[in-house]
C-alpha atoms as a PDB file:
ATOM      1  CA  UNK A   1     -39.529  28.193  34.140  1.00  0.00           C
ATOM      2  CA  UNK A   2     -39.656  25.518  31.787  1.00  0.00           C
ATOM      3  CA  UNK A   3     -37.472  22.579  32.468  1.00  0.00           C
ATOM      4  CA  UNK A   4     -35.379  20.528  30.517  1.00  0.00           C
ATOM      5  CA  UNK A   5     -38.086  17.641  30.058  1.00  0.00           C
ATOM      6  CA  UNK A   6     -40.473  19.821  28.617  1.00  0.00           C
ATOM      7  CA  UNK A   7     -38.290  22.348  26.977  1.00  0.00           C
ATOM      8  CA  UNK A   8     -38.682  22.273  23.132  1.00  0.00           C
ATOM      9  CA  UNK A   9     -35.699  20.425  21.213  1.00  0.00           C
ATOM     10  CA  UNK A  10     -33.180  23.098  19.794  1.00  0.00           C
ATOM     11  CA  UNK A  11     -33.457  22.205  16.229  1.00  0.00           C
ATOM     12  CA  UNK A  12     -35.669  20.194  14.067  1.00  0.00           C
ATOM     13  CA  UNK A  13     -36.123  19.533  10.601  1.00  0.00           C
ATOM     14  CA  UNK A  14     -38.249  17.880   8.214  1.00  0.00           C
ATOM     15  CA  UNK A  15     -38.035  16.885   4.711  1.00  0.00           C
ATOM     16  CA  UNK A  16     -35.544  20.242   3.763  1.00  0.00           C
ATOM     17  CA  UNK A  17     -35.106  20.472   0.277  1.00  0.00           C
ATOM     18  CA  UNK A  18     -33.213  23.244  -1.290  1.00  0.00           C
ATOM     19  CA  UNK A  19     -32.257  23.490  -5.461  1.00  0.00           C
ATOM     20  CA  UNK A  20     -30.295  26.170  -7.068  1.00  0.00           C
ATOM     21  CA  UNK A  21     -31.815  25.903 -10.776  1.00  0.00           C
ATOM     22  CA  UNK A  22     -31.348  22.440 -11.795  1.00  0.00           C
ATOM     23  CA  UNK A  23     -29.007  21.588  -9.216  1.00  0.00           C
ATOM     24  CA  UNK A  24     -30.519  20.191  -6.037  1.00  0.00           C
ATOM     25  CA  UNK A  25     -28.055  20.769  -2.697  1.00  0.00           C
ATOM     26  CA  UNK A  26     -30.421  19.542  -0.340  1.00  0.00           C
ATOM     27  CA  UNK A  27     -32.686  17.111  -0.639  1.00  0.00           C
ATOM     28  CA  UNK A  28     -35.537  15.723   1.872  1.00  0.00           C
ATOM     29  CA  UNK A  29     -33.561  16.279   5.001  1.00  0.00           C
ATOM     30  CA  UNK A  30     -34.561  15.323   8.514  1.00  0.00           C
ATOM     31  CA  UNK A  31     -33.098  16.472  11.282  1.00  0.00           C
ATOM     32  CA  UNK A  32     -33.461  16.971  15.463  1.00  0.00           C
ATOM     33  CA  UNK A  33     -30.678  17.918  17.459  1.00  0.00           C
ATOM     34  CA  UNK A  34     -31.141  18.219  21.333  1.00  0.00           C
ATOM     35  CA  UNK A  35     -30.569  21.063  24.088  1.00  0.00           C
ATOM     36  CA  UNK A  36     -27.178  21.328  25.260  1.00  0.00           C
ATOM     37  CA  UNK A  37     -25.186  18.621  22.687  1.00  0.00           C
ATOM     38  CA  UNK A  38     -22.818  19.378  19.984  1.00  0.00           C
ATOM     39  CA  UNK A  39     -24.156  18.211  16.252  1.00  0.00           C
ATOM     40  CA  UNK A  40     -22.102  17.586  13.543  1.00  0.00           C
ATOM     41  CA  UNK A  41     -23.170  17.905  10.226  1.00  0.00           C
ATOM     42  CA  UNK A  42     -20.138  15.700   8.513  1.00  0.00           C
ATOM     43  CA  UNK A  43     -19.596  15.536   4.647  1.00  0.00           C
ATOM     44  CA  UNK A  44     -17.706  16.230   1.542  1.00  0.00           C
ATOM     45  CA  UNK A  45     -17.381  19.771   0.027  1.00  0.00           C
ATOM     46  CA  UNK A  46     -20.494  19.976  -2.245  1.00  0.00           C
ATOM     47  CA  UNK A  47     -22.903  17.375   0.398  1.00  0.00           C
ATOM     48  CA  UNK A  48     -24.866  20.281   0.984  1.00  0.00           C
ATOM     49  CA  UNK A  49     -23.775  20.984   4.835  1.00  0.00           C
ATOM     50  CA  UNK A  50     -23.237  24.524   4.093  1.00  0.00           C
ATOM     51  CA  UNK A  51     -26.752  25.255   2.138  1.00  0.00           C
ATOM     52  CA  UNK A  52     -28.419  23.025   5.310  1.00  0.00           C
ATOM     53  CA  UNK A  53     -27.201  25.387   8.019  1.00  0.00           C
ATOM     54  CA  UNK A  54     -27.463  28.529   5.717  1.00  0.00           C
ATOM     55  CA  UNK A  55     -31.735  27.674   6.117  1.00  0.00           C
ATOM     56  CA  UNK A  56     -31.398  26.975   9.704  1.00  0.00           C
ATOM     57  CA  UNK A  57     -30.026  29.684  10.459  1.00  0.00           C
ATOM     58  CA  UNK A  58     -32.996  32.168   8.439  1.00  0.00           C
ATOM     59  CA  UNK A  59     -29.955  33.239   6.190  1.00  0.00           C
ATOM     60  CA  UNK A  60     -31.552  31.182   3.170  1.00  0.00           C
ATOM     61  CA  UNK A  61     -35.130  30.535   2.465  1.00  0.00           C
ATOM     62  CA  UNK A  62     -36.462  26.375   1.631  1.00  0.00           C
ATOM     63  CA  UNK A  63     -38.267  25.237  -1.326  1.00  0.00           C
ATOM     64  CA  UNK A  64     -39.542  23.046   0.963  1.00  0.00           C
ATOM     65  CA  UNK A  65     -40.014  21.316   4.479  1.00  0.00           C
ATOM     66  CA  UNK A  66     -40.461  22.785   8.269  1.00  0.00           C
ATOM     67  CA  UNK A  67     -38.038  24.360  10.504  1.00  0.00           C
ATOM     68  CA  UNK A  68     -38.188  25.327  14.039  1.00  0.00           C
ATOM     69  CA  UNK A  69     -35.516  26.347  16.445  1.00  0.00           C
ATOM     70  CA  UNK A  70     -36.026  26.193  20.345  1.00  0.00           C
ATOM     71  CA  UNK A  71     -39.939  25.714  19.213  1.00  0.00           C
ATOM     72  CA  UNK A  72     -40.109  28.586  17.051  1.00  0.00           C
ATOM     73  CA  UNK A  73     -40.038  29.280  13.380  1.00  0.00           C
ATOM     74  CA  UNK A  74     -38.392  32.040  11.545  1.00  0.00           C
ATOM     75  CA  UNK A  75     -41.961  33.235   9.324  1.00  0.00           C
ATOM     76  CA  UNK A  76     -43.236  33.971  13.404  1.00  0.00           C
ATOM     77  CA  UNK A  77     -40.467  34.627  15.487  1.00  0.00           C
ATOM     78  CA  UNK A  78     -37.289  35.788  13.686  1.00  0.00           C
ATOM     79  CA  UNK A  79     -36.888  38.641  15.935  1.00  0.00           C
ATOM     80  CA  UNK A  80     -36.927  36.554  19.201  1.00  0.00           C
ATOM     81  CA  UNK A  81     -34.632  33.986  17.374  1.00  0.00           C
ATOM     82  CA  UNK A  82     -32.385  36.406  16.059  1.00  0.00           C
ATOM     83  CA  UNK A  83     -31.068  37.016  19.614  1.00  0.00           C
ATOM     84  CA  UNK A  84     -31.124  33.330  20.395  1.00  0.00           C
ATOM     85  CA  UNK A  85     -28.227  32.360  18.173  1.00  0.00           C
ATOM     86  CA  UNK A  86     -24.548  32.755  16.932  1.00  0.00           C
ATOM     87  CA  UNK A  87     -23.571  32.687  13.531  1.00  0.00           C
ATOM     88  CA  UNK A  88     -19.900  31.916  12.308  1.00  0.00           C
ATOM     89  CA  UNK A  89     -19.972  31.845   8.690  1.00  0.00           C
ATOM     90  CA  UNK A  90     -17.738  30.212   6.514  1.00  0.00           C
ATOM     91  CA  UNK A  91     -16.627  33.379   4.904  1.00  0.00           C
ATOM     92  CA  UNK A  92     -16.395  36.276   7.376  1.00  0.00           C
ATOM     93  CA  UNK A  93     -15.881  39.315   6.109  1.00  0.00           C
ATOM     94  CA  UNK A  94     -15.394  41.986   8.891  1.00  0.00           C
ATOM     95  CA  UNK A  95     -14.225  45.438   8.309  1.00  0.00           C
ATOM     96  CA  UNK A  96     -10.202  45.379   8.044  1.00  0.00           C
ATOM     97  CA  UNK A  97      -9.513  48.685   9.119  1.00  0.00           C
ATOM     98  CA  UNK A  98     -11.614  48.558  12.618  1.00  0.00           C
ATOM     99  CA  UNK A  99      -9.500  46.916  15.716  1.00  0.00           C
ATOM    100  CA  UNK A 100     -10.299  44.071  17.638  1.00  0.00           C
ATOM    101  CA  UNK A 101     -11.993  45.928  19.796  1.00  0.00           C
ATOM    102  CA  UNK A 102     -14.022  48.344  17.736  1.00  0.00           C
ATOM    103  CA  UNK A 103     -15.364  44.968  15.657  1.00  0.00           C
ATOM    104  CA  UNK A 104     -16.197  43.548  19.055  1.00  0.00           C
ATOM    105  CA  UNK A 105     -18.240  46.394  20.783  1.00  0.00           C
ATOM    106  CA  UNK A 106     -19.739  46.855  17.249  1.00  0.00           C
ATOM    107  CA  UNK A 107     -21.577  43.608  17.625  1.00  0.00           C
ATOM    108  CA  UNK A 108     -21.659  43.901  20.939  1.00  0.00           C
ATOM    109  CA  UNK A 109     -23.958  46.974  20.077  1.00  0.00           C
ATOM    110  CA  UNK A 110     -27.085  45.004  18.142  1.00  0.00           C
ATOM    111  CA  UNK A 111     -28.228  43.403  21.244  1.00  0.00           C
ATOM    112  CA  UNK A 112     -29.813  44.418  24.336  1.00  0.00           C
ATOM    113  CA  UNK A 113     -27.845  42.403  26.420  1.00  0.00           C
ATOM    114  CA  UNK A 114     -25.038  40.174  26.825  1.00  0.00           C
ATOM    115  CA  UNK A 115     -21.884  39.590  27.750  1.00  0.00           C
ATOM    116  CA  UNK A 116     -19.445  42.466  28.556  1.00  0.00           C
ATOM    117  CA  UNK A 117     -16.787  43.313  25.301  1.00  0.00           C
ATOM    118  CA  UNK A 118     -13.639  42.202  27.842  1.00  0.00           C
ATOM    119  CA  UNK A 119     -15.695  39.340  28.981  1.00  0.00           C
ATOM    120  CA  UNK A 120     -16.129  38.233  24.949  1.00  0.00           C
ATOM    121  CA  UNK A 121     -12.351  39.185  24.244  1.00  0.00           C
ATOM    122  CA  UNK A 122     -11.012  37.483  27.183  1.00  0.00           C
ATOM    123  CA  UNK A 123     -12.982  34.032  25.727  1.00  0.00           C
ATOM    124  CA  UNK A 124     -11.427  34.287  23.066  1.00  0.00           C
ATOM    125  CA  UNK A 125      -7.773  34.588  24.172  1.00  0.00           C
ATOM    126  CA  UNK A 126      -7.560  37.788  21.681  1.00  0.00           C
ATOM    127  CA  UNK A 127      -6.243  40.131  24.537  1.00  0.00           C
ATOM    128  CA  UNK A 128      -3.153  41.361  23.174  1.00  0.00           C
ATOM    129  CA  UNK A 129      -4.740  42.002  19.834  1.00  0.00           C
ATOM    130  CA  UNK A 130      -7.472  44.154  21.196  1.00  0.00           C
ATOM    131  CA  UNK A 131      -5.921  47.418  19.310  1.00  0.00           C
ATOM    132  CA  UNK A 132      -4.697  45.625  16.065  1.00  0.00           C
ATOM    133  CA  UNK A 133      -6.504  45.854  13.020  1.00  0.00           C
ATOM    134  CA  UNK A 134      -8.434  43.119  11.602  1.00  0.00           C
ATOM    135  CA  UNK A 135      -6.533  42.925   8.295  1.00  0.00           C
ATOM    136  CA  UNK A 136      -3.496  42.226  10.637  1.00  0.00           C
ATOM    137  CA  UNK A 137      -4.901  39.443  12.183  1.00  0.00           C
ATOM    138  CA  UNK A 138      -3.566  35.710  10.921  1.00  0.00           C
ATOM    139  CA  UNK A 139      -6.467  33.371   9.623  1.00  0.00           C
ATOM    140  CA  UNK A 140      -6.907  31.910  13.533  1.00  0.00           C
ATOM    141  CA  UNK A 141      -7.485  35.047  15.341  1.00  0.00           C
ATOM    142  CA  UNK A 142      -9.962  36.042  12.771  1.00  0.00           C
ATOM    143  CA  UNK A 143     -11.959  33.017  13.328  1.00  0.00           C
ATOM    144  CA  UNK A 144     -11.337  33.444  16.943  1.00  0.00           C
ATOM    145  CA  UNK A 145     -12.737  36.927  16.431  1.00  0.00           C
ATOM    146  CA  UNK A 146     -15.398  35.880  14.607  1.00  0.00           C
ATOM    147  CA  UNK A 147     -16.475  33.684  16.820  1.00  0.00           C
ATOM    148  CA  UNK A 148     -16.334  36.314  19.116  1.00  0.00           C
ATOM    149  CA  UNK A 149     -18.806  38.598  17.299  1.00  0.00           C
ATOM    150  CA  UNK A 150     -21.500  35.304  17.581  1.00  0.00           C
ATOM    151  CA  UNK A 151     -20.944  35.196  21.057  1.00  0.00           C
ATOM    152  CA  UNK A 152     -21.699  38.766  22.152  1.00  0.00           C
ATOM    153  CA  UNK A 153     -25.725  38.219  22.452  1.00  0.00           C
ATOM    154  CA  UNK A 154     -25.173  35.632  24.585  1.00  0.00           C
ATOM    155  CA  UNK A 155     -26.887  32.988  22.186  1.00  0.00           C
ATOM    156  CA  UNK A 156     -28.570  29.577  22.853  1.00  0.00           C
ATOM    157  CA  UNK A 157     -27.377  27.686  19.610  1.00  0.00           C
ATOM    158  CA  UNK A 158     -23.791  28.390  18.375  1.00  0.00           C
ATOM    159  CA  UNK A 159     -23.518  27.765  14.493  1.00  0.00           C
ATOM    160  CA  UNK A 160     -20.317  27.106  12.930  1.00  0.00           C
ATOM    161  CA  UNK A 161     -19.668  26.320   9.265  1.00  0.00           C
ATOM    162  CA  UNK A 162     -16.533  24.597   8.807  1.00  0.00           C
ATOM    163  CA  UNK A 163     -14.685  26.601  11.717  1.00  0.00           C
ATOM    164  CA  UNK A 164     -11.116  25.541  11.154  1.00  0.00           C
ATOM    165  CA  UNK A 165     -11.027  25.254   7.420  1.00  0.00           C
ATOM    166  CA  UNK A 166      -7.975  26.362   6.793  1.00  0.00           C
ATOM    167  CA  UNK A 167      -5.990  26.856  10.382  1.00  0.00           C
ATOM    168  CA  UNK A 168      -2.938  25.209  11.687  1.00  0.00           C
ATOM    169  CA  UNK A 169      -3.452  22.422  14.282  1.00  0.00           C
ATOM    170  CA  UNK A 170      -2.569  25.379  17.480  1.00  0.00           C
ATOM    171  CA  UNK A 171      -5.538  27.436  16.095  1.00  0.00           C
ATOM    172  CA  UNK A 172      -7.852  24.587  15.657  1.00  0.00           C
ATOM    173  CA  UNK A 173      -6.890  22.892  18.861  1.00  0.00           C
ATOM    174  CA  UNK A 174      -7.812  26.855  20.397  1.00  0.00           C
ATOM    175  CA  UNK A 175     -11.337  27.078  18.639  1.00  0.00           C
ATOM    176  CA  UNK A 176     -11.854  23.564  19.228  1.00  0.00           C
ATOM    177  CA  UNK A 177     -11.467  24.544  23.129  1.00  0.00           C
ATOM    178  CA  UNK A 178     -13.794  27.939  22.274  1.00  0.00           C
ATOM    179  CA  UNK A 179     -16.371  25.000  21.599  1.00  0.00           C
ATOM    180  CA  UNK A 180     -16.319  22.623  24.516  1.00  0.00           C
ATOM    181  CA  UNK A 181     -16.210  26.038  27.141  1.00  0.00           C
ATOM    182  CA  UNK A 182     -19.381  27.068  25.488  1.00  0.00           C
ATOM    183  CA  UNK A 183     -21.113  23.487  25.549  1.00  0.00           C
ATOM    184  CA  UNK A 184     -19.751  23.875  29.041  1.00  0.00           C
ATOM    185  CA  UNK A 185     -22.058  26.370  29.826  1.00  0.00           C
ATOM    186  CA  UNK A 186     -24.925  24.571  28.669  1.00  0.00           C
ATOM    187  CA  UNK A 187     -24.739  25.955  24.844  1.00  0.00           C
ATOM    188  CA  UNK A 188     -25.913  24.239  22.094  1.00  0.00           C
ATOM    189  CA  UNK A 189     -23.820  23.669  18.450  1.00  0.00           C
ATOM    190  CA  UNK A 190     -24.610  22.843  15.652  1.00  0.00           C
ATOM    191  CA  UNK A 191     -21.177  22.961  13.173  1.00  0.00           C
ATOM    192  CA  UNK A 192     -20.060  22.072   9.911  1.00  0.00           C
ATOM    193  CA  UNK A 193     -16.974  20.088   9.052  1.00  0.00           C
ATOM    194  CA  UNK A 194     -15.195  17.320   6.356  1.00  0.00           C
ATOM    195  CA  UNK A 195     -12.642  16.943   8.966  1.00  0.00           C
ATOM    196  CA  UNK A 196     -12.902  13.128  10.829  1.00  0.00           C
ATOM    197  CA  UNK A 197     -11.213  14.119  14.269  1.00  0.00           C
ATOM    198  CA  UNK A 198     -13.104  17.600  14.689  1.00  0.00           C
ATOM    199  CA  UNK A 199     -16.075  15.637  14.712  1.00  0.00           C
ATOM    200  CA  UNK A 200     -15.111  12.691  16.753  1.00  0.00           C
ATOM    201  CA  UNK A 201     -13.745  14.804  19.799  1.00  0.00           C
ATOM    202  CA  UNK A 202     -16.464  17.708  19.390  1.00  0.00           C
ATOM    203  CA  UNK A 203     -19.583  15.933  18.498  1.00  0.00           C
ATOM    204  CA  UNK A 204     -22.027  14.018  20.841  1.00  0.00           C
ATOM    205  CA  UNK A 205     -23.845  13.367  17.727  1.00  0.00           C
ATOM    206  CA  UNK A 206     -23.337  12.954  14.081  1.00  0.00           C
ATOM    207  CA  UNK A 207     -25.138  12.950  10.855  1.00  0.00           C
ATOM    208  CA  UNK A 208     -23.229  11.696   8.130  1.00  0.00           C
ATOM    209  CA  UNK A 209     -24.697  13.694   4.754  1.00  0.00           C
ATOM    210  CA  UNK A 210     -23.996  13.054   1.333  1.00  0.00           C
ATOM    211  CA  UNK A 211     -25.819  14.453  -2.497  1.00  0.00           C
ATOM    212  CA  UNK A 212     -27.869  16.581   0.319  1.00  0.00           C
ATOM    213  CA  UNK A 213     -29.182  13.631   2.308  1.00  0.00           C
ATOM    214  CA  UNK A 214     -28.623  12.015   5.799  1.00  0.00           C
ATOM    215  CA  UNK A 215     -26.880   8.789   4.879  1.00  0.00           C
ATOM    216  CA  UNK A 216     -25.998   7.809   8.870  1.00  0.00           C
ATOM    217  CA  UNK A 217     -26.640   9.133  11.921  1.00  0.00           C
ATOM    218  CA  UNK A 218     -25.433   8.269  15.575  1.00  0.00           C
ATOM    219  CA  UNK A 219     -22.450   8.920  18.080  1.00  0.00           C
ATOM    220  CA  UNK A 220     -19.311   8.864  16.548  1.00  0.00           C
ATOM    221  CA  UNK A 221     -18.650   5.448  18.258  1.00  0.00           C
ATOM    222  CA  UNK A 222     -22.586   4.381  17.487  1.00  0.00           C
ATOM    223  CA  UNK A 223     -21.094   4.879  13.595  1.00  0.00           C
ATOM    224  CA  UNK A 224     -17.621   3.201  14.149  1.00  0.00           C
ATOM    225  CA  UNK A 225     -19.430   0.116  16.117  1.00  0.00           C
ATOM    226  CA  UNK A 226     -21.675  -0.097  12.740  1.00  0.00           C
ATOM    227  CA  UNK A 227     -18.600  -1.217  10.709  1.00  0.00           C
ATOM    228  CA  UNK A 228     -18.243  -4.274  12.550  1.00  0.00           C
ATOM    229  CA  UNK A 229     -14.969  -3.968  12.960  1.00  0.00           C
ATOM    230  CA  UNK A 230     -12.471  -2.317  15.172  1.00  0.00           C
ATOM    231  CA  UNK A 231      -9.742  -1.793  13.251  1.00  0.00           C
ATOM    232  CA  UNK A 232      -8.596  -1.420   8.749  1.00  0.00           C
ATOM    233  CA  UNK A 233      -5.908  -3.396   7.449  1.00  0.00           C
ATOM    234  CA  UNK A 234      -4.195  -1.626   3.756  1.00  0.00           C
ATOM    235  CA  UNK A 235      -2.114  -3.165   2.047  1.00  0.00           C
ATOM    236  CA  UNK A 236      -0.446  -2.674  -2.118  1.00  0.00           C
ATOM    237  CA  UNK A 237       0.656  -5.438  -3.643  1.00  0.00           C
ATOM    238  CA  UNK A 238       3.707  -4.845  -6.627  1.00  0.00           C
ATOM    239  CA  UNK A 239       2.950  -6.340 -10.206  1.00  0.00           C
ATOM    240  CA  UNK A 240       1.796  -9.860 -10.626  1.00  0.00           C
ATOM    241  CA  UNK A 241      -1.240 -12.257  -9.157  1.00  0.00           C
ATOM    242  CA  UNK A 242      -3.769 -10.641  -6.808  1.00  0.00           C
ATOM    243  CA  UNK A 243      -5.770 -12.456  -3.934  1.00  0.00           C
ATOM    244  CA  UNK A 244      -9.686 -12.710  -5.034  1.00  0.00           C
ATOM    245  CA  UNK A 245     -11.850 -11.008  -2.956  1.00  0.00           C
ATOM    246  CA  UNK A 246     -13.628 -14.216  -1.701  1.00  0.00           C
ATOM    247  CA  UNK A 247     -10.542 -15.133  -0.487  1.00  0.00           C
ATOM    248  CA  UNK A 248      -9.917 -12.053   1.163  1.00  0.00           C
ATOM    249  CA  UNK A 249     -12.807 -12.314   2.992  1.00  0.00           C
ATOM    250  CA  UNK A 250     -12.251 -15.461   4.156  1.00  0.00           C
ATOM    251  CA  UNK A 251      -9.999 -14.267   6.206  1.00  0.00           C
ATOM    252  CA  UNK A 252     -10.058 -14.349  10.198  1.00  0.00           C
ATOM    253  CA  UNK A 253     -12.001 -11.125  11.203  1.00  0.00           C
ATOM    254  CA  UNK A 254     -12.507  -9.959   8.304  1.00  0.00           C
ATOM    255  CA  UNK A 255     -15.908  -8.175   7.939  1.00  0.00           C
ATOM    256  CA  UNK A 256     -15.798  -5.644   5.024  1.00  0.00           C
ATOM    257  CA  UNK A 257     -13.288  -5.299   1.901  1.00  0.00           C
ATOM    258  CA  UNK A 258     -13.028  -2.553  -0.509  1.00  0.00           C
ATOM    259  CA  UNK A 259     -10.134  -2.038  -3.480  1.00  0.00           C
ATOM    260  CA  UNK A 260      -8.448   1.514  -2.014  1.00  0.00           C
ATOM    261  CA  UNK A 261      -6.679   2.785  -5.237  1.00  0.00           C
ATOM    262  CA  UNK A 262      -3.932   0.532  -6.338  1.00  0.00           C
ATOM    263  CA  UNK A 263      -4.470  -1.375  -2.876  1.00  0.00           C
ATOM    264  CA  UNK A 264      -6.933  -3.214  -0.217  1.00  0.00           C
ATOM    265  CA  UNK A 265      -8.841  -1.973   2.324  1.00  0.00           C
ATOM    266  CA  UNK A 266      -9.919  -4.787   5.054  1.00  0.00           C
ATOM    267  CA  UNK A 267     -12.642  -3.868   8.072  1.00  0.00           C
ATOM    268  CA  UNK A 268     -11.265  -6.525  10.838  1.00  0.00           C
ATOM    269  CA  UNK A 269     -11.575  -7.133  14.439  1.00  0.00           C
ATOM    270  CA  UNK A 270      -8.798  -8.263  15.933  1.00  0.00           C
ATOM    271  CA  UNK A 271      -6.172  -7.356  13.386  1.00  0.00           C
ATOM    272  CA  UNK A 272      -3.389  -9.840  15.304  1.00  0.00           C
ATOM    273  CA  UNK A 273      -5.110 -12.903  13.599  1.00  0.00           C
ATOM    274  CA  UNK A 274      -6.215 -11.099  10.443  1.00  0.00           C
ATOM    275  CA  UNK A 275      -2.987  -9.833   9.572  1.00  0.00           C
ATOM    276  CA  UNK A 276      -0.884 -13.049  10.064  1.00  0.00           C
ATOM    277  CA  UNK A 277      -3.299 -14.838   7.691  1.00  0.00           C
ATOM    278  CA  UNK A 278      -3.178 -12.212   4.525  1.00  0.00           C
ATOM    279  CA  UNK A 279       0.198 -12.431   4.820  1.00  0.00           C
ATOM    280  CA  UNK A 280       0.157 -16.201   4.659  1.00  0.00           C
ATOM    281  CA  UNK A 281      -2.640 -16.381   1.633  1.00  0.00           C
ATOM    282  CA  UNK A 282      -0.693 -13.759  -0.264  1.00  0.00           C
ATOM    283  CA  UNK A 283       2.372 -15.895   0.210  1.00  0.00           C
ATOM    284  CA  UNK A 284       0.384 -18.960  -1.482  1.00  0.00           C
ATOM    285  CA  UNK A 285      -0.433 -16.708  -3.874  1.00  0.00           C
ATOM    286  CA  UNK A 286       2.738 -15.851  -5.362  1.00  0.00           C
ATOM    287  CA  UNK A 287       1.536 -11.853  -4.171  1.00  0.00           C
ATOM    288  CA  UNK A 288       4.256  -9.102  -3.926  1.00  0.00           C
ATOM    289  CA  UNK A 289       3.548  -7.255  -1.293  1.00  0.00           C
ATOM    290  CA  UNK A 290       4.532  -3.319  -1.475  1.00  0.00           C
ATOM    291  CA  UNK A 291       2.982  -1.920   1.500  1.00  0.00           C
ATOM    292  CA  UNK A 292       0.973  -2.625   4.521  1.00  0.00           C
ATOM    293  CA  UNK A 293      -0.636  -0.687   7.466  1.00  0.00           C
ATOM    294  CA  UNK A 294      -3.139  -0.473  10.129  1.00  0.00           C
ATOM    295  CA  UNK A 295      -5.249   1.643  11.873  1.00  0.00           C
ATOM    296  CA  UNK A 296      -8.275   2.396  14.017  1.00  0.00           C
ATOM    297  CA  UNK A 297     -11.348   2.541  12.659  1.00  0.00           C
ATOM    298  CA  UNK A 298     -12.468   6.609  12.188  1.00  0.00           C
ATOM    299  CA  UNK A 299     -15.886   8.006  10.687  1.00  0.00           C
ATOM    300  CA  UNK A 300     -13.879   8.137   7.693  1.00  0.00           C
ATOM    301  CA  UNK A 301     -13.912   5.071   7.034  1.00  0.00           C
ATOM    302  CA  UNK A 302     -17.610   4.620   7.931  1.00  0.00           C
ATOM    303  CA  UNK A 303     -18.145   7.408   4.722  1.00  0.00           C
ATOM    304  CA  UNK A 304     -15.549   5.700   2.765  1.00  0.00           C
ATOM    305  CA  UNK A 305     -17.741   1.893   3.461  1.00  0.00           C
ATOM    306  CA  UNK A 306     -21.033   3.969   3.109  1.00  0.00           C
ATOM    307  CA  UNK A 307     -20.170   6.148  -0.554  1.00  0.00           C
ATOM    308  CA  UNK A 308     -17.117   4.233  -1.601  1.00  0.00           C
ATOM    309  CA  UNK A 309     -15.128   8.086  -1.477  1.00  0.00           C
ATOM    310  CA  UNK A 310     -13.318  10.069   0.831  1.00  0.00           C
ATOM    311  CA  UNK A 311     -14.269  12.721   2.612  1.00  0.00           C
ATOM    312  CA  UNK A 312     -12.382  15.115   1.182  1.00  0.00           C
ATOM    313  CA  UNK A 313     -13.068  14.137  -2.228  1.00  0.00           C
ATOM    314  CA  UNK A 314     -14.927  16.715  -3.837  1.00  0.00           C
END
């Protein structure tokens, strides 16, 4: 049996690049994500996360670059790799008028082996809704039960394009548990997701991708450490002067400024001596100060320092 050491890394990538026409979703991509961790592909709508996975997973061909998964490629091995992974699209369209159950063993049905339909249904706390139609499901269950459907062959790699796009924080709290159990069993993921907190509690690694390339790449706290700072100070100021931005960043701690809208944003460490002194040098100012507030430093704001956007600008 081949052991860890040796075994072949579950996904790598080089130099992807994927256009539709003139428009070019992925470009020059590099990626290698290890046995047995959770991934993150982390982005904007439009970065090109979707189009990314859509190749890994053989569902899309690439204009160019090299793919293998677990060692193999999908021109030599699709077969073998077709029962080595899980798919949960971002879209799933399953057929409304079967029950939880029929959907289930349906899937169940296109592999040779696997886990048992109660086992899969049991995973994913859909018990009681075993004899309800799909179409009667709320937008949770049928991402449970899709998730279910990706689990049935038993696969290696778990793929999940923006799982809980959409749910209320029970239902993503439930998938995000669906995740962890399976990494707890030594599965691999690989998911999808513009949401900052998915990807800090699920991810062991991250790759931050923007206009279809890698722009960062780490543990979430590897990323967060690489702001130099601990902590972002906001603040809006009403009508009249404003501080200069030399002077802001003058300031004690202070190791990153960017204008926020009509406001500030400050990187700091150690906000109880940073804060003190804005509020003293927008007092010498003659600044009117609207609004003020603090936080922990997230992976959004590591996009935000890195693009000068949002993540869930478009």
């Amino acid at each position: 049996m081949t052991s860890p050491e040796t075994s072949p890394p579950a996904v790598v990538c080089r130099g992807l690049r994927k256009r539709y026409d003139e428009v070019v979703a992925v470009d020059g991509l590099d990626l290698d994500v290890a046995l047995g961790e959770c991934f993150g592909l982390l982005g904007p709508n439009g970065a090109g996360k979707t189009t990314t996975v859509e190749v890994l997973e053989g569902l899309l061909e690439p204009d160019e670059g090299r793919i293998e998964i677990l060692g193999m490629t999908w021109e030599s091995d699709e077969d073998v790799l077709r029962r080595s992974i899980g798919l949960q699209l971002q879209e799933t369209r399953l057929p409304e008028k079967l029950t939880v159950d029929e959907t289930v063993r349906l899937f169940r049905s296109f592999y040779r082996e696997g886990p048992s339909v109660d086992e899969v249904v049991r995973r994913v706390q859909l018990e009681e809704k075993r004899g309800v139609w799909v179409r009667k499901l709320s937008g949770g269950q049928k991402q449970r039960l899709s998730v279910a459907c990706a689990l049935v062959g038993r696969p290696r790699i778990l793929f999940l394009d923006e799982p809980t796009t959409g749910l209320d924080p029970q239902s993503r709290r439930s998938m995000w548990e669906l995740v962890e159990d399976f990494r707890a069993d030594g599965g691999t993921v690989v998911l999808t997701t513009h949401y900052m907190d998915e990807a800090e509690r699920l991810c062991d690694t991250v790759a931050i991708i923007d206009h279809g390339r890698v722009i960062a790449r780490g543990s979430p706290a590897e990323l967060v450490a690489g702001l130099g700072a601990d902590q972002v100070v906001e603040f809006t100021l009403g009508p009249g002067p404003t501080p200069s931005d030399a002077e802001l960043a003058a300031l004690p701690g202070v190791s990153g400024l960017r204008r926020n809208g009509a406001g500030w944003a400050l990187t700091a460490r150690g906000v109880h001596r940073t804060v003190p002194a804005l509020l003293q040098a927008l007092e010498r100012s003659g600044c009117d100060l609207a609004g003020l507030a603090t936080h922990d430093a997230t992976l959004e704001d590591v996009f935000v320092h890195l693009t000068g956007r949002r993540l869930r600008d478009g």
